[in-house]
N, C-alpha and C. Protein backbone atom coordinates (compact mmCIF):
# COMPACT_ATOMS: atom_id res chain seq x y z
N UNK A 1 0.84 -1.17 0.00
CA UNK A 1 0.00 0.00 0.00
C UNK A 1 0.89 1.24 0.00
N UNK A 2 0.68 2.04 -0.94
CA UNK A 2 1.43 3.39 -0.86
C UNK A 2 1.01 4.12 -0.41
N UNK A 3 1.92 5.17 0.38
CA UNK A 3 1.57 6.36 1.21
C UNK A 3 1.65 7.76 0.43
N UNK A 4 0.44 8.62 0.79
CA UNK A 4 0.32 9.95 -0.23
C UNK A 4 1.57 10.44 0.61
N UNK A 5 2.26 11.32 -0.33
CA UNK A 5 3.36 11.81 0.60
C UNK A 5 2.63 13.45 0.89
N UNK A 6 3.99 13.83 2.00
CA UNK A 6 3.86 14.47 2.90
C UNK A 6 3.66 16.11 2.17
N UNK A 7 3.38 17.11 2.61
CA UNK A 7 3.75 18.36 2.08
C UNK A 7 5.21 18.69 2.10
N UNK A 8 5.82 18.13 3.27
CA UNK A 8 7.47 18.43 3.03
C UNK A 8 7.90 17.89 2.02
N UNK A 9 7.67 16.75 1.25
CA UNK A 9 8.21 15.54 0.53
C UNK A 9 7.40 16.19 -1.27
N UNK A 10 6.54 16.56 -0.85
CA UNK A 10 5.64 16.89 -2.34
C UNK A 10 5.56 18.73 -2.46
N UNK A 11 5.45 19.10 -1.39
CA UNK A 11 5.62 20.78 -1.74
C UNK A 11 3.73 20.49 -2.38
N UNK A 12 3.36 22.01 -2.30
CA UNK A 12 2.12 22.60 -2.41
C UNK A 12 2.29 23.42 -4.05
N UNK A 13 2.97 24.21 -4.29
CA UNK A 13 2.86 25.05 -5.43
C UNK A 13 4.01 24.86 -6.63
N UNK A 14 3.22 24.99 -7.66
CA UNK A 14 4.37 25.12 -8.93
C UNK A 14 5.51 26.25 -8.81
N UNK A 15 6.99 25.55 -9.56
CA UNK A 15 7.79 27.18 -9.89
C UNK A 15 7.29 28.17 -9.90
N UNK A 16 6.22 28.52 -10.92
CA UNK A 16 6.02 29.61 -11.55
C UNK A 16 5.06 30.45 -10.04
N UNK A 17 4.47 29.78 -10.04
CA UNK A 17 3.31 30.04 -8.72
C UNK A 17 3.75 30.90 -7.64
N UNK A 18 5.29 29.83 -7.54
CA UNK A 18 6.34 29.75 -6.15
C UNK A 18 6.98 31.31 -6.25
N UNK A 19 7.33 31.58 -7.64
CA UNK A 19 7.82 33.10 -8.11
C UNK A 19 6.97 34.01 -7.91
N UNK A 20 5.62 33.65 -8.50
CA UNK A 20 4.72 35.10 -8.03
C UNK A 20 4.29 35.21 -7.18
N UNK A 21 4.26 34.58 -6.32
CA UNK A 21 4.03 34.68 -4.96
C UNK A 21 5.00 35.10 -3.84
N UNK A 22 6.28 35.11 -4.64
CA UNK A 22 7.61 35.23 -3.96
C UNK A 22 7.46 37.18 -4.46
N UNK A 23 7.19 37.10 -5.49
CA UNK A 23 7.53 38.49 -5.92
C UNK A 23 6.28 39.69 -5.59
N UNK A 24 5.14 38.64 -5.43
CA UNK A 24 4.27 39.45 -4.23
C UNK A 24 4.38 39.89 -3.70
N UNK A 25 4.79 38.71 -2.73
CA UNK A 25 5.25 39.13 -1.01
C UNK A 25 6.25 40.26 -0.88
N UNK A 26 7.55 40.05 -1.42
CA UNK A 26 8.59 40.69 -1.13
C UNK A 26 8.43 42.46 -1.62
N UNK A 27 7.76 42.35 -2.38
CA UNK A 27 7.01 43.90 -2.47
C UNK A 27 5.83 44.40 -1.83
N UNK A 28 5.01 43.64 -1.27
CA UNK A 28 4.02 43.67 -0.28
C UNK A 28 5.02 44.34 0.87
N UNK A 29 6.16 43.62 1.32
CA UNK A 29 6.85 43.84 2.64
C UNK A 29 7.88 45.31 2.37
N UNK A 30 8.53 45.35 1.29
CA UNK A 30 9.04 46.73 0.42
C UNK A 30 8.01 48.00 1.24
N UNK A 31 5.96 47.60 0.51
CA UNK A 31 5.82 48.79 0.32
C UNK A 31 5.37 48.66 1.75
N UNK A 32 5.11 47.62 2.91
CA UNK A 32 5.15 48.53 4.07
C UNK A 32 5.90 48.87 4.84
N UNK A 33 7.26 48.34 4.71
CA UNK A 33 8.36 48.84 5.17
C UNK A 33 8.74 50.25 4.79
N UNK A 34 8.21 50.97 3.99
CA UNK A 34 8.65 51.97 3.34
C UNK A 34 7.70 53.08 4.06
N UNK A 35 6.15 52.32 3.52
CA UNK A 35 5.39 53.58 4.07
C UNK A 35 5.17 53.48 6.04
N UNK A 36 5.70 52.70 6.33
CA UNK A 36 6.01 52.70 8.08
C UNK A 36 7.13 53.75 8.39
N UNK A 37 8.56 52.89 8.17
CA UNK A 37 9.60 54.27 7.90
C UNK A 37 10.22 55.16 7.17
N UNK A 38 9.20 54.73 6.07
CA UNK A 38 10.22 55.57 5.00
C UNK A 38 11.64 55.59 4.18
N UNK A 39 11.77 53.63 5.03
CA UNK A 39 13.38 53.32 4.10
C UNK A 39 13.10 51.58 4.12
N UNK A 40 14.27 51.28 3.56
CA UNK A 40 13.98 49.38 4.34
C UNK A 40 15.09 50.04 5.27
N UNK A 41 14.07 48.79 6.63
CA UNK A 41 14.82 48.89 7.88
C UNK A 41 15.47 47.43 8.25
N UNK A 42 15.62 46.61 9.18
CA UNK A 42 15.89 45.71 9.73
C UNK A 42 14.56 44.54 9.68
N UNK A 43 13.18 45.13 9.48
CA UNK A 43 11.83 44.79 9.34
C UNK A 43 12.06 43.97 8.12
N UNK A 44 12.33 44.62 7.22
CA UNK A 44 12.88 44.19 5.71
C UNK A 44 13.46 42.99 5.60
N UNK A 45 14.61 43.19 6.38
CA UNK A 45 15.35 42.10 6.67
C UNK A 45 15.01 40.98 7.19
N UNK A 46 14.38 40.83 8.00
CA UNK A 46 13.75 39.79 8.81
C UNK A 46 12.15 39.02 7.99
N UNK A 47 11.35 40.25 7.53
CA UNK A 47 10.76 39.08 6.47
C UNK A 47 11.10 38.52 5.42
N UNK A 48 12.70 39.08 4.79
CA UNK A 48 13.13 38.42 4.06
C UNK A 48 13.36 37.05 4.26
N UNK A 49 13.93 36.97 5.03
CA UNK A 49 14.35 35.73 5.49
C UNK A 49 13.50 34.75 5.73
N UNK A 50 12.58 35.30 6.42
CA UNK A 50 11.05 34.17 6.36
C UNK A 50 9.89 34.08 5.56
N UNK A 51 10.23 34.79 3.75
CA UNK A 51 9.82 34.47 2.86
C UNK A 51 10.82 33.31 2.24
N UNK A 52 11.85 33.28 2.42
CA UNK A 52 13.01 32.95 1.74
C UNK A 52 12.47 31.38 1.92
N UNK A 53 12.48 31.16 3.35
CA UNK A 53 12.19 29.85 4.02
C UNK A 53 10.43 29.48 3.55
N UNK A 54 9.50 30.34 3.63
CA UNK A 54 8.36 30.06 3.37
C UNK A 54 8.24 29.48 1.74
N UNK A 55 8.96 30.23 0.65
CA UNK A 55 8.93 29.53 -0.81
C UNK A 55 9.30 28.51 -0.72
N UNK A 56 10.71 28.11 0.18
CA UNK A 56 11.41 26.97 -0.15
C UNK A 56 10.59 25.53 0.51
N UNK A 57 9.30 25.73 1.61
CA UNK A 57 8.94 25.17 1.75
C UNK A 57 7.48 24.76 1.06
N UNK A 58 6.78 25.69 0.18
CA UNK A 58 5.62 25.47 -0.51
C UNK A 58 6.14 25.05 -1.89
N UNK A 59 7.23 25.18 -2.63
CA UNK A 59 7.36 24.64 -4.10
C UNK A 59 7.47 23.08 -4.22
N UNK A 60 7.18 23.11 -5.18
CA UNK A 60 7.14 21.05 -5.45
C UNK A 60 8.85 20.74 -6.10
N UNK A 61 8.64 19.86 -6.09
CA UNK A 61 10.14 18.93 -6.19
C UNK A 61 10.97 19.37 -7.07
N UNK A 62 10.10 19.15 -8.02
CA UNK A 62 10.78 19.28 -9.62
C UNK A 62 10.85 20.60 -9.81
N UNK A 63 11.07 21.86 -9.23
CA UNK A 63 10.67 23.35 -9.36
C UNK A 63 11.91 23.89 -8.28
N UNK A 64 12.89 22.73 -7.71
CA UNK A 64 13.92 23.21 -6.71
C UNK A 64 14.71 24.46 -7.20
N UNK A 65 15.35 24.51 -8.29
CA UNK A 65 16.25 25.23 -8.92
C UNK A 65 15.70 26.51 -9.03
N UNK A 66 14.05 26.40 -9.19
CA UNK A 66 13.83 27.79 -9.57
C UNK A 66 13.67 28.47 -8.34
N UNK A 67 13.30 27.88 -7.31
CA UNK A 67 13.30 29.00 -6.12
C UNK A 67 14.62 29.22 -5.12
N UNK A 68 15.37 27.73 -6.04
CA UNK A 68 16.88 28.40 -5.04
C UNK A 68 17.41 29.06 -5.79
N UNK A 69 17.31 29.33 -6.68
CA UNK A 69 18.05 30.71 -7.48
C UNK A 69 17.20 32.48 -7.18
N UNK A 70 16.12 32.07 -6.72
CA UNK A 70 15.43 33.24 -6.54
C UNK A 70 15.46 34.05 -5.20
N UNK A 71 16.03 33.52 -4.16
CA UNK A 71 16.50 35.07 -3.43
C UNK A 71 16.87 35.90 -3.91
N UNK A 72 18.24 35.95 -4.68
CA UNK A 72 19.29 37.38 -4.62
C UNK A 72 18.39 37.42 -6.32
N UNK A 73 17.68 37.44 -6.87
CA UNK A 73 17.02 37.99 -8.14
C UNK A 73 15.86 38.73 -7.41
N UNK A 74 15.12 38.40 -6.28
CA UNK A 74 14.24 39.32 -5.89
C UNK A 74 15.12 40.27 -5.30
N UNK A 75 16.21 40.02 -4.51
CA UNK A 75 16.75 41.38 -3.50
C UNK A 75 17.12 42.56 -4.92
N UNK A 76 17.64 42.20 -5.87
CA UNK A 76 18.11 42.15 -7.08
C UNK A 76 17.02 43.20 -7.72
N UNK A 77 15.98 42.71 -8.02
CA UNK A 77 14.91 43.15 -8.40
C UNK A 77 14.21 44.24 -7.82
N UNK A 78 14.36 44.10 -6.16
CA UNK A 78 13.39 45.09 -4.95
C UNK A 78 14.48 46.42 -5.15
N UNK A 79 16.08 46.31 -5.24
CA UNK A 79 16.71 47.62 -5.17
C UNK A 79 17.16 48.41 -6.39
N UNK A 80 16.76 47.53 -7.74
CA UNK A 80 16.65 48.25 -9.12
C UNK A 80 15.53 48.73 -8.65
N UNK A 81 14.31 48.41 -8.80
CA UNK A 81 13.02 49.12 -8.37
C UNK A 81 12.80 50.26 -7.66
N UNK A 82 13.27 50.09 -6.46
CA UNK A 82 13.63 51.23 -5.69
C UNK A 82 14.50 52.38 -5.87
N UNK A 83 15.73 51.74 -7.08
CA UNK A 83 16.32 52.40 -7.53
C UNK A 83 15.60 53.68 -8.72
N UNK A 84 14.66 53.12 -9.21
CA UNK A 84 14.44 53.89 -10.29
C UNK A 84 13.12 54.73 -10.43
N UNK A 85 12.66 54.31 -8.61
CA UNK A 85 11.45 54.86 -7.92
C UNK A 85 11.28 56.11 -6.64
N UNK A 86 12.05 55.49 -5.52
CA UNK A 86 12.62 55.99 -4.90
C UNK A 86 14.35 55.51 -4.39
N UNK A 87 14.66 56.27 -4.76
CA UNK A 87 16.34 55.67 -4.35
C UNK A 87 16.80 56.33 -3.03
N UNK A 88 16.08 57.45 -2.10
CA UNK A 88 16.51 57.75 -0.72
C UNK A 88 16.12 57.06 -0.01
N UNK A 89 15.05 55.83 -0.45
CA UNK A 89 14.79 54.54 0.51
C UNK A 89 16.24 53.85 0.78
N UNK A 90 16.98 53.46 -0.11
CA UNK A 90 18.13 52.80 0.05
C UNK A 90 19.07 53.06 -0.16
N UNK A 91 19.48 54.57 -0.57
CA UNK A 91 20.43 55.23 -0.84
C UNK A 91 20.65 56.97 -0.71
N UNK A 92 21.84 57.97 -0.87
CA UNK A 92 21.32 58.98 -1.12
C UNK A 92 20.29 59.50 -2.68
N UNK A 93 19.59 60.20 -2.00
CA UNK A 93 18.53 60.91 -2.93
C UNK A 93 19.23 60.89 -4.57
N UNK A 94 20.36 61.43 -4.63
CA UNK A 94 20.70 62.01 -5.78
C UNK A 94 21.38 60.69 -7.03
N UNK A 95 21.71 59.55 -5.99
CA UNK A 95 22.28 58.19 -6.63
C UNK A 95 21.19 57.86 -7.99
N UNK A 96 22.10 57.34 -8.83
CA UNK A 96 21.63 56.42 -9.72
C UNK A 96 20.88 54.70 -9.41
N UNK A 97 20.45 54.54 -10.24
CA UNK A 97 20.14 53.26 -10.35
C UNK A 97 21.34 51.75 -10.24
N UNK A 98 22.37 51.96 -10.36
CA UNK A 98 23.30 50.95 -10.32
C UNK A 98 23.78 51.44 -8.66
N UNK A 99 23.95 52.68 -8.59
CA UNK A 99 24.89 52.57 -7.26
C UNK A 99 23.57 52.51 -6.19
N UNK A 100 22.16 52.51 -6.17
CA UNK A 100 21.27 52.54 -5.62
C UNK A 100 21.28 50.57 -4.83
N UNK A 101 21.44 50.21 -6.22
CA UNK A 101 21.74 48.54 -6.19
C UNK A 101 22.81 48.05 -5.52
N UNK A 102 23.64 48.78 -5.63
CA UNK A 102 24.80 48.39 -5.24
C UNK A 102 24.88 48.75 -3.39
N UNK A 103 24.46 49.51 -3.09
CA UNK A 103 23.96 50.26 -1.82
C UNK A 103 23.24 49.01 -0.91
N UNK A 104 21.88 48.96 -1.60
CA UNK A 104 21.12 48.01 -0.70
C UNK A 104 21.87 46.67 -0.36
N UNK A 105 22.44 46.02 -1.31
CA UNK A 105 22.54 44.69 -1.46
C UNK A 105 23.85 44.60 -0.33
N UNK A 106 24.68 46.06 -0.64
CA UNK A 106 25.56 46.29 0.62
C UNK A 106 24.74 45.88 2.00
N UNK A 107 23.79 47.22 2.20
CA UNK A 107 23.66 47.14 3.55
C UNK A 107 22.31 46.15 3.59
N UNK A 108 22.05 45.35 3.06
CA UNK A 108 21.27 44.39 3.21
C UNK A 108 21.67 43.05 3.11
N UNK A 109 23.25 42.82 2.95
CA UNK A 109 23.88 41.48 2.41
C UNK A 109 23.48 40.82 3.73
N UNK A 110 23.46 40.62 4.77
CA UNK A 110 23.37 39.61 5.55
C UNK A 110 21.90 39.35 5.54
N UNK A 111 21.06 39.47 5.34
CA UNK A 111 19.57 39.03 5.17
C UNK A 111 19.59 38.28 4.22
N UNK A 112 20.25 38.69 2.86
CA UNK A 112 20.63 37.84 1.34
C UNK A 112 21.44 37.13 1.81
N UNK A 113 22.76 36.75 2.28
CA UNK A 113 23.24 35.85 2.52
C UNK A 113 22.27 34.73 3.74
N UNK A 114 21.27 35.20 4.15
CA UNK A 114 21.09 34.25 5.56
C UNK A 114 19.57 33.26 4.92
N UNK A 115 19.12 34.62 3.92
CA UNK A 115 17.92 34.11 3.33
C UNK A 115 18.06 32.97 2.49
N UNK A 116 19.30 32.91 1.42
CA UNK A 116 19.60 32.20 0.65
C UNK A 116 20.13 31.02 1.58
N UNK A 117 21.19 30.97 2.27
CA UNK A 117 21.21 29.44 3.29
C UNK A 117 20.06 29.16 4.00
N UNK A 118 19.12 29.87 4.10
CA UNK A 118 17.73 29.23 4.71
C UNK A 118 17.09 28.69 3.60
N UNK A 119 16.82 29.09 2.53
CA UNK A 119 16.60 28.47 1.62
C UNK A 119 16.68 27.22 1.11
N UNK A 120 18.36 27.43 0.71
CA UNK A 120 18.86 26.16 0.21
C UNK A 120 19.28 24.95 0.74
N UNK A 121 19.11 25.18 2.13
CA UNK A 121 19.35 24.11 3.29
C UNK A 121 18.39 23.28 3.30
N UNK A 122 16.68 24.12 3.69
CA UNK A 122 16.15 23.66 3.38
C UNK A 122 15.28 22.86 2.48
N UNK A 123 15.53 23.30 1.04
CA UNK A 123 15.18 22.89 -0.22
C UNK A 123 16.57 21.51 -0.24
N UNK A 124 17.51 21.69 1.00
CA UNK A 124 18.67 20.08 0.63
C UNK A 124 17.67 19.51 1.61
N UNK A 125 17.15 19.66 2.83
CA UNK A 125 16.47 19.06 3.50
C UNK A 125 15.53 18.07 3.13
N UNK A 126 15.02 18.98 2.68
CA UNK A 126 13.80 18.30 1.44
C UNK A 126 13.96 17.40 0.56
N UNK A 127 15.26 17.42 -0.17
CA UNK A 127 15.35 16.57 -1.38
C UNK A 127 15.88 15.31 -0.29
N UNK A 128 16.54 15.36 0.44
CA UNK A 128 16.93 14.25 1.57
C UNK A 128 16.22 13.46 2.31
N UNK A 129 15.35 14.05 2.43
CA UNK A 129 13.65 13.47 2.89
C UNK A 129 13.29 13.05 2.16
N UNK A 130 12.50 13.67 0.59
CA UNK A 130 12.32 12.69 -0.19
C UNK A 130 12.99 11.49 -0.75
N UNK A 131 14.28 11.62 -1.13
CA UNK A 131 15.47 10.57 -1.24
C UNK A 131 15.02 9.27 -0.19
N UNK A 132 14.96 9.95 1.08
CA UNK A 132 14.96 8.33 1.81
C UNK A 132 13.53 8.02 1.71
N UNK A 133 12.30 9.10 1.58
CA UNK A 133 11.15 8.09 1.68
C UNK A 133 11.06 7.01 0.11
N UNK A 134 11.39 7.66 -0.76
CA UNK A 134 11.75 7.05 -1.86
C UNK A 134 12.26 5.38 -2.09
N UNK A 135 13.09 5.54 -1.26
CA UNK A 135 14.31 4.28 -0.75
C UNK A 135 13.37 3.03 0.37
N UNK A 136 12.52 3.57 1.15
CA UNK A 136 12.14 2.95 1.92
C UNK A 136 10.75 2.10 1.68
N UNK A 137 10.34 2.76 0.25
CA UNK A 137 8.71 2.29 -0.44
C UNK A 137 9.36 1.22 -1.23
């Protein structure tokens, strides 16, 4: 008798799904981080990280690659944006669009670095779990 597998083992949402929902959120949290203080703060930071972990746990199997590549393309994405919208959110007023980017990802690298090993740890977690239930049917 086979067992339906688990949500850890099967994941809930497609790649594509897993992206717009990723690129939702992370601008959902942008625009209230912004209109609260008026910049990204440390707030920023911290739901990053527990979107990071929340995709990596709703995408399905076969869709791994696309959401472990997708942290640093949204951080990527949130400070061009900002860049070419408001750039005294993450930089001085008068900056361009590249050094605007270059700014955030500065003072935001440890959220991107912590988001992405939450991520991909867990998306190894996962494939390791499935691996052994695999092995054991």
């Amino acid at each position: 008798m086979s067992h339906p597998g688990s949500v850890w083992t099967e994941g809930l949402e497609p790649g594509r799904q897993a992206v717009a929902l990723g690129v939702a959120a992370v601008l959902t949290i942008v625009a209230i981080n912004v209109l609260l203080v008026g910049e990204l703060s440390f707030f920023f930071d911290l739901c990053f990280i527990v979107l990071c972990l929340g995709l990596a746990l709703v995408v399905k199997p076969h869709d791994f690659f696309t959401v472990g590549v997708l942290p640093p393309l949204m951080m990527l994405a949130v400070f061009a944006l900002l860049g070419a919208v408001a750039p005294e959110t993450v930089a001085d007023t008068g900056d361009g669009i590249v050094q605007t980017v270059v700014s955030g990802l500065a003072h935001h690298s440890g959220a991107l670095v912590a988001g992405y090993a939450v991520c991909l740890g867990t998306l190894a977690l996962r494939q390791r779990s499935r691996s052994r239930a695999d092995a054991s049917v």
